[in-house]
C-alpha atoms as a PDB file:
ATOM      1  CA  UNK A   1      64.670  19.113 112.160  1.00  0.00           C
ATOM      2  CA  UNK A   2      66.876  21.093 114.644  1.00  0.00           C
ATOM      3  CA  UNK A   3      67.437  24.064 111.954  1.00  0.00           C
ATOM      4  CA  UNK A   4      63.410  24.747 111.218  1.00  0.00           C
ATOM      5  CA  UNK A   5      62.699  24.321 114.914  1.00  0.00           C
ATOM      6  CA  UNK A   6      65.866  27.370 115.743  1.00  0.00           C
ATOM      7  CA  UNK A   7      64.984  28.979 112.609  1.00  0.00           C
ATOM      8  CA  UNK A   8      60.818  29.220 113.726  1.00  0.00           C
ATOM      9  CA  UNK A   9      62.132  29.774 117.195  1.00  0.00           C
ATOM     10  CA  UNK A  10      64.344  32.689 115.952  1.00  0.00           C
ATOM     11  CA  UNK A  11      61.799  34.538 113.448  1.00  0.00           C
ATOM     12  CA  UNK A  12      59.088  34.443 116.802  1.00  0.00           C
ATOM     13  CA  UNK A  13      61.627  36.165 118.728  1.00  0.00           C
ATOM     14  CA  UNK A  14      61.980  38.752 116.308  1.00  0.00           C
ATOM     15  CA  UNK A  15      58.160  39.069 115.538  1.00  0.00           C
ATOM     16  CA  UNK A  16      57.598  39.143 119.056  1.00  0.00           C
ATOM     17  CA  UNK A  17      61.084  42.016 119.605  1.00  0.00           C
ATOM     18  CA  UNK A  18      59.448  44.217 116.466  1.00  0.00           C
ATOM     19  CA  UNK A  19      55.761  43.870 118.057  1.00  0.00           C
ATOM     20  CA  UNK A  20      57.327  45.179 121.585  1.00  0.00           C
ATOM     21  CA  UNK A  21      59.194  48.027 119.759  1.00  0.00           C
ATOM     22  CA  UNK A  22      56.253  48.964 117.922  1.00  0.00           C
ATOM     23  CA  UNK A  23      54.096  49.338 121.190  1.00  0.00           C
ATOM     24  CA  UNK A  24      56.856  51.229 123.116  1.00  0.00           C
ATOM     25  CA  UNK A  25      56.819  53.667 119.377  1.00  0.00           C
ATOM     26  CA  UNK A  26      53.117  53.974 120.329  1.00  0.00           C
ATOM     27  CA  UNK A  27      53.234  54.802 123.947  1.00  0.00           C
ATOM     28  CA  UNK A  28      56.008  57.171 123.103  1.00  0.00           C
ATOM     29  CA  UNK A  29      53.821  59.002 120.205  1.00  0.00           C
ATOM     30  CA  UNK A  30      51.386  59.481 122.452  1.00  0.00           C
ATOM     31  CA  UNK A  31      54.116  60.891 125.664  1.00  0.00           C
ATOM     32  CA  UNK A  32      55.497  62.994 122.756  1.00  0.00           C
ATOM     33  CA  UNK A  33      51.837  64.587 121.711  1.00  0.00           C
ATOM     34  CA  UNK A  34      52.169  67.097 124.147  1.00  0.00           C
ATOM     35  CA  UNK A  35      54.575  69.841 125.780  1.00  0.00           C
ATOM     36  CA  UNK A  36      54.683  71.902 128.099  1.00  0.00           C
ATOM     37  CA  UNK A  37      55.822  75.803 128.384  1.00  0.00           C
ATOM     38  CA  UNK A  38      56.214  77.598 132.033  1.00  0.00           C
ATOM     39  CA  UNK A  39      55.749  80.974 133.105  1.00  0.00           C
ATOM     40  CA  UNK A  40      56.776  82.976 136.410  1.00  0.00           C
ATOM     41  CA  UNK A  41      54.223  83.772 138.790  1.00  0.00           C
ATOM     42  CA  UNK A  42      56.868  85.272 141.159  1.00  0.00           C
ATOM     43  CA  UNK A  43      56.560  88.574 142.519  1.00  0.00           C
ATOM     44  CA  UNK A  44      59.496  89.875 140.998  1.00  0.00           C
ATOM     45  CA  UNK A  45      58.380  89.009 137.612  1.00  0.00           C
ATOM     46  CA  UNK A  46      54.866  90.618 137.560  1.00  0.00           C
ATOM     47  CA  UNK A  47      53.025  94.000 137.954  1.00  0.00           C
ATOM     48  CA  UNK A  48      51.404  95.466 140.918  1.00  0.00           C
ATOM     49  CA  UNK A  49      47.964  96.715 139.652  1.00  0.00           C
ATOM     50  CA  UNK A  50      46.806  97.009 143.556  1.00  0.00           C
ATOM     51  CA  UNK A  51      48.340  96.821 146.881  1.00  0.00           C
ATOM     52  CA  UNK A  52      47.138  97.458 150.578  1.00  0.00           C
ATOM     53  CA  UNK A  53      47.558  95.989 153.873  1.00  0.00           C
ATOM     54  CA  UNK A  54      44.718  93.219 153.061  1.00  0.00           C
ATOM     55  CA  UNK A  55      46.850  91.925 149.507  1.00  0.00           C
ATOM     56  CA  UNK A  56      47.368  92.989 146.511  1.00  0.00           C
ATOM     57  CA  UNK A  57      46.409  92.308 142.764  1.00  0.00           C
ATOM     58  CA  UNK A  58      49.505  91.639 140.206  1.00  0.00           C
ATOM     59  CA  UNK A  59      49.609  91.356 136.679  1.00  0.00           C
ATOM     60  CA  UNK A  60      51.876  88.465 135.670  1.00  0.00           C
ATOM     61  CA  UNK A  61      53.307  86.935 132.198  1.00  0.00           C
ATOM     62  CA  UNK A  62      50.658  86.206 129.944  1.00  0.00           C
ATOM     63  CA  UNK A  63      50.534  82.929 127.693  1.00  0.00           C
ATOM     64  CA  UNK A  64      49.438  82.806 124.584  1.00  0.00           C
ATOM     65  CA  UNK A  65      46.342  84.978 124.362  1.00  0.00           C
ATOM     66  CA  UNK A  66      45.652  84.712 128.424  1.00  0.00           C
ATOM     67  CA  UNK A  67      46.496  87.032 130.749  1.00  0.00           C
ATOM     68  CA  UNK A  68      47.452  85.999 134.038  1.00  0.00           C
ATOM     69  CA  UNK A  69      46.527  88.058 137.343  1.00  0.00           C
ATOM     70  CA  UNK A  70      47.720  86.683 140.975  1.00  0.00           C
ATOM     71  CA  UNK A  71      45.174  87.763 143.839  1.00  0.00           C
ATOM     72  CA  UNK A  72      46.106  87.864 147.692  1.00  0.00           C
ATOM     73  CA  UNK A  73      44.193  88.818 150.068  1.00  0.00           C
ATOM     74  CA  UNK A  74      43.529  86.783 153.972  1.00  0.00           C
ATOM     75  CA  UNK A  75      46.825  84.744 153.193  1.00  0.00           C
ATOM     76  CA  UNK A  76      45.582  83.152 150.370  1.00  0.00           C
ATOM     77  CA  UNK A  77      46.453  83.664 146.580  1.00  0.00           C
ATOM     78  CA  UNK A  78      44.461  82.879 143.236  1.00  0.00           C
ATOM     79  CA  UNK A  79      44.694  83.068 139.534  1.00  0.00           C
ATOM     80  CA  UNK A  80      42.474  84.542 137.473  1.00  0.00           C
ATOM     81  CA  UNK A  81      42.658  84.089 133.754  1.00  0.00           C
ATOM     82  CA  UNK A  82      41.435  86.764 131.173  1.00  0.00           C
ATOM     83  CA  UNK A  83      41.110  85.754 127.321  1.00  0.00           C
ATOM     84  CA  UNK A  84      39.083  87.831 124.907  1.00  0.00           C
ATOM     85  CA  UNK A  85      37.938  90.181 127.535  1.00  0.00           C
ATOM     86  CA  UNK A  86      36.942  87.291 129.876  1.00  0.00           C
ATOM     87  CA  UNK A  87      37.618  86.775 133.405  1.00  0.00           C
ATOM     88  CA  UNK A  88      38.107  82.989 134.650  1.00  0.00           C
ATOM     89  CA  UNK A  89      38.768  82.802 138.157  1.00  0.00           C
ATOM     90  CA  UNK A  90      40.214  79.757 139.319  1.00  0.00           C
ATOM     91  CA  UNK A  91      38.711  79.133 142.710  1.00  0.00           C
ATOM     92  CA  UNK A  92      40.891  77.270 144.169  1.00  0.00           C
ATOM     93  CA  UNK A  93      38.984  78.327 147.708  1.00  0.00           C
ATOM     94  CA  UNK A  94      36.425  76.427 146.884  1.00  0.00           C
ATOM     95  CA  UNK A  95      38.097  73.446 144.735  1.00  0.00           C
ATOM     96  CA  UNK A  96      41.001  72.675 146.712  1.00  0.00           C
ATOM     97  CA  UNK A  97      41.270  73.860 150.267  1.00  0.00           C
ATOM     98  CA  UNK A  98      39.502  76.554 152.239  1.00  0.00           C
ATOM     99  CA  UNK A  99      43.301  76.495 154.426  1.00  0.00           C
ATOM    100  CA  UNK A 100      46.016  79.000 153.676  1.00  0.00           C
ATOM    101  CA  UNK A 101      47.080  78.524 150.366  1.00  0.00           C
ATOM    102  CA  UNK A 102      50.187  79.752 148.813  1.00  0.00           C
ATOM    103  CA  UNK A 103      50.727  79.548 145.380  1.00  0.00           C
ATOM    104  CA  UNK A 104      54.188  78.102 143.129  1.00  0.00           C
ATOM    105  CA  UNK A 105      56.484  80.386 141.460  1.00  0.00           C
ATOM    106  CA  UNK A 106      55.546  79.033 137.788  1.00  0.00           C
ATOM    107  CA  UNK A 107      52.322  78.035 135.970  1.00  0.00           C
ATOM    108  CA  UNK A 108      53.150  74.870 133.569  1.00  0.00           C
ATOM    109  CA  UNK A 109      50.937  75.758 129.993  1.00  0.00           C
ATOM    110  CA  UNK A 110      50.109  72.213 128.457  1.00  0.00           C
ATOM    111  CA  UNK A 111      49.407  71.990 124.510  1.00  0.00           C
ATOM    112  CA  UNK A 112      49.572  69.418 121.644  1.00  0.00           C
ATOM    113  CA  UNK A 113      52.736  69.474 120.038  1.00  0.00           C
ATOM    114  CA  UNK A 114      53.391  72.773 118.102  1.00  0.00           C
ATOM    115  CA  UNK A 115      50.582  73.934 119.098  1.00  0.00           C
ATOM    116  CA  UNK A 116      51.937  76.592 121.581  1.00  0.00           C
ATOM    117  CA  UNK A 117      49.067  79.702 120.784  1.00  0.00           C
ATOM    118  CA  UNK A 118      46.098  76.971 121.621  1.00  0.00           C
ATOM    119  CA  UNK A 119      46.943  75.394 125.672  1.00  0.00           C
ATOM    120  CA  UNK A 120      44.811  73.164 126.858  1.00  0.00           C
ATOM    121  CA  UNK A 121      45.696  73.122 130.531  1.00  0.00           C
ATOM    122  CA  UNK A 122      47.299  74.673 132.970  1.00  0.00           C
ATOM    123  CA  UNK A 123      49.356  73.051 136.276  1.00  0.00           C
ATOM    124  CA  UNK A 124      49.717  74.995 139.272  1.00  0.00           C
ATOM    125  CA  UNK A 125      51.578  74.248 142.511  1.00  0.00           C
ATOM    126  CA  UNK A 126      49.692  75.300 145.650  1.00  0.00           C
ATOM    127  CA  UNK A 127      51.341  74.880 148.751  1.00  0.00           C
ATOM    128  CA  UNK A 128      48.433  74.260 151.178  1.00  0.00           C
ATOM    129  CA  UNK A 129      48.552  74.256 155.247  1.00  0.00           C
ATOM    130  CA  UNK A 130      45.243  72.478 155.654  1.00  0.00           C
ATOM    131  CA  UNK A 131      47.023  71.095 159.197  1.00  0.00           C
ATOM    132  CA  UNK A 132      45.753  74.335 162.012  1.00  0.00           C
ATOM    133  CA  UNK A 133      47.233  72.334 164.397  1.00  0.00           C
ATOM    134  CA  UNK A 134      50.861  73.227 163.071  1.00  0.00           C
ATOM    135  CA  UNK A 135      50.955  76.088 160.737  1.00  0.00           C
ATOM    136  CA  UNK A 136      54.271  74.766 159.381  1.00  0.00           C
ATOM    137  CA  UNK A 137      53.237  71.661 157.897  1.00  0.00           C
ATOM    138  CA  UNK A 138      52.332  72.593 154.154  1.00  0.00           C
ATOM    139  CA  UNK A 139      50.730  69.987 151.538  1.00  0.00           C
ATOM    140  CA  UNK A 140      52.010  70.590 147.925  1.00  0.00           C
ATOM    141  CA  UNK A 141      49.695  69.883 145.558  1.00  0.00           C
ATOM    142  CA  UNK A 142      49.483  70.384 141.968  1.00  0.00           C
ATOM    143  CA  UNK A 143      46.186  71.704 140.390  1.00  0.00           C
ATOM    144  CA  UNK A 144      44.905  70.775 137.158  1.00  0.00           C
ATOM    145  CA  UNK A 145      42.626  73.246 135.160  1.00  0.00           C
ATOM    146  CA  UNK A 146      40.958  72.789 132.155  1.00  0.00           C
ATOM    147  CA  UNK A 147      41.465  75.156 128.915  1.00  0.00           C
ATOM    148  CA  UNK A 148      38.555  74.807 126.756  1.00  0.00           C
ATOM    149  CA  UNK A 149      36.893  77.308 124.215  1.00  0.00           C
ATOM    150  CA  UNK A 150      34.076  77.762 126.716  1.00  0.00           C
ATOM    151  CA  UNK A 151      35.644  77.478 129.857  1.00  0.00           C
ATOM    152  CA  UNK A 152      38.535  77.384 131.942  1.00  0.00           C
ATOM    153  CA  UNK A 153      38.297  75.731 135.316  1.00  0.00           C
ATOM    154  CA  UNK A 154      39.623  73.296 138.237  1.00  0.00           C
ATOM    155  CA  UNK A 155      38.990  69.844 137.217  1.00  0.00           C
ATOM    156  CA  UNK A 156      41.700  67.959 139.580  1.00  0.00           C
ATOM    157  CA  UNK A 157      44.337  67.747 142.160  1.00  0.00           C
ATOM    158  CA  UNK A 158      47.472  65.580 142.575  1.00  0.00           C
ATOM    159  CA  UNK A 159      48.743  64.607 145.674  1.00  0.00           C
ATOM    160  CA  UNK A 160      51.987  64.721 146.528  1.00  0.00           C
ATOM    161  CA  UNK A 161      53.483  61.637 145.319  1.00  0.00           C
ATOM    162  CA  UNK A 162      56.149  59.799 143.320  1.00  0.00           C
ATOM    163  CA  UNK A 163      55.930  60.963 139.679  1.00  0.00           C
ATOM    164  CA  UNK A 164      53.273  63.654 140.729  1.00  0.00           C
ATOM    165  CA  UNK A 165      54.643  65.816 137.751  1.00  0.00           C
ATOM    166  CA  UNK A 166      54.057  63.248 135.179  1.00  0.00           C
ATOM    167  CA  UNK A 167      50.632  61.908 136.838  1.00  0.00           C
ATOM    168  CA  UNK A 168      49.234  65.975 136.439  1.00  0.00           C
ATOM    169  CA  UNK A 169      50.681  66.143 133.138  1.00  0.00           C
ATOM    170  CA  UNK A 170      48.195  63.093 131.940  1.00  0.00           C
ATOM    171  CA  UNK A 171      45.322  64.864 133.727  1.00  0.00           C
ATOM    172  CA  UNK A 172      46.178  67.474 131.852  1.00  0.00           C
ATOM    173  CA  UNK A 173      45.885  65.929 128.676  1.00  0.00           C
ATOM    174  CA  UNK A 174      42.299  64.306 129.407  1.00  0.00           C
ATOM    175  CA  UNK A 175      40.951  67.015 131.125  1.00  0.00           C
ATOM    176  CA  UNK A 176      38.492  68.447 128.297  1.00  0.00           C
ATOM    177  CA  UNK A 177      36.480  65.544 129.156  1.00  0.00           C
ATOM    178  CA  UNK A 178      36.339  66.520 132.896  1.00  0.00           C
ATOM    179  CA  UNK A 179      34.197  68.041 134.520  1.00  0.00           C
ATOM    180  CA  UNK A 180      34.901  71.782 136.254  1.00  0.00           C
ATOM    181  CA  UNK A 181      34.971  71.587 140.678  1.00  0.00           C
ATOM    182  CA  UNK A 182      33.005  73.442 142.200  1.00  0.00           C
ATOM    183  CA  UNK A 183      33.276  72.753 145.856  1.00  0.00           C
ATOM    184  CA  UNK A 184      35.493  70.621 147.970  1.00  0.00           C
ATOM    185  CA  UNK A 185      34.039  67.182 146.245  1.00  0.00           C
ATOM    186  CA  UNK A 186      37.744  66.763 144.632  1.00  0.00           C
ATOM    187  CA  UNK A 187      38.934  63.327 143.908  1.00  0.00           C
ATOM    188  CA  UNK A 188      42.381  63.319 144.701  1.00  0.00           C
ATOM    189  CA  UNK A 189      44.694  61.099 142.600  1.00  0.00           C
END
């Protein structure tokens, strides 16, 4: 009686260990669906197109078949994506923060897996001082914008936070279904 009870006992562990295994398998399938390539946004690494004492217009590394121009102007900077002859200005005035905003050095590009010519996001850093109070005190966020074949817009912002990477990089990955920001209704995360 003792062997079938430690032999059922032993083949439910098992079930249950290959059952576990298979759901970690899953949730790793779906981590692994996606990937992520970065590009510089820094100074150094672009183009001036435009310069005067109110900011200046640079070309930057493209990705894939976007171009990438970095506006300043009244101490704050913006992207503006161009594909097929189309200009996509991510407002992040308007989306994010109406504060000085300062942008990362790198954009992080996020596709499906081997699928590095079609993105379907992009994460940007902005560096926000949304305190006027104490113009050292900067807020770095991390922007999610949607890559669709119609548009290409804000949808979110990530707080800064533990795993704030990781939590922009599955925003990323839903954010066809989102909707694009307009104004400062953003629901941070």
């Amino acid at each position: 009686m003792n062997k079938k009870i430690t032999l059922i006992y032993i083949l439910g562990l098992s079930l249950f260990g290959l059952a576990s295994l298979q759901a970690n398998n899953r949730e790793l399938d779906s981590y692994s669906m996606y990937e992520s390539s970065y590009t510089s946004i820094a100074q150094k690494d672009c183009r001036t197109l435009e310069s005067d004492n109110l900011g200046s217009i640079e070309e930057c590394e493209s990705f894939a078949d976007m171009k990438v121009t970095v506006i300043e102007g009244d101490i704050k900077q913006g992207i503006t994506l161009t594909r097929e002859s189309r200009r996509y200005e991510l407002n992040f005035r308007s989306a994010v923060s109406y504060d000085f905003i300062s942008l990362g050095l790198e954009l992080e590009w996020r596709y499906k897996r081997n699928q590095f010519d079609n993105p379907i996001a992009l994460i940007t850093r902005l560096d926000v001082n949304d305190d006027q109070e104490n113009l050292d005190k900067i807020t770095s966020y991390l922007v999610i914008s949607k890559i669709t074949e119609k548009e290409i817009c804000v949808v979110g912002k990530v707080e800064p936070q533990k795993n704030q990477d990781e939590i922009a990089r599955r925003m990323a990955e839903k954010s066809s279904k989102m909707s694009c920001i307009s104004s400062l209704e953003l629901k941070l995360i």
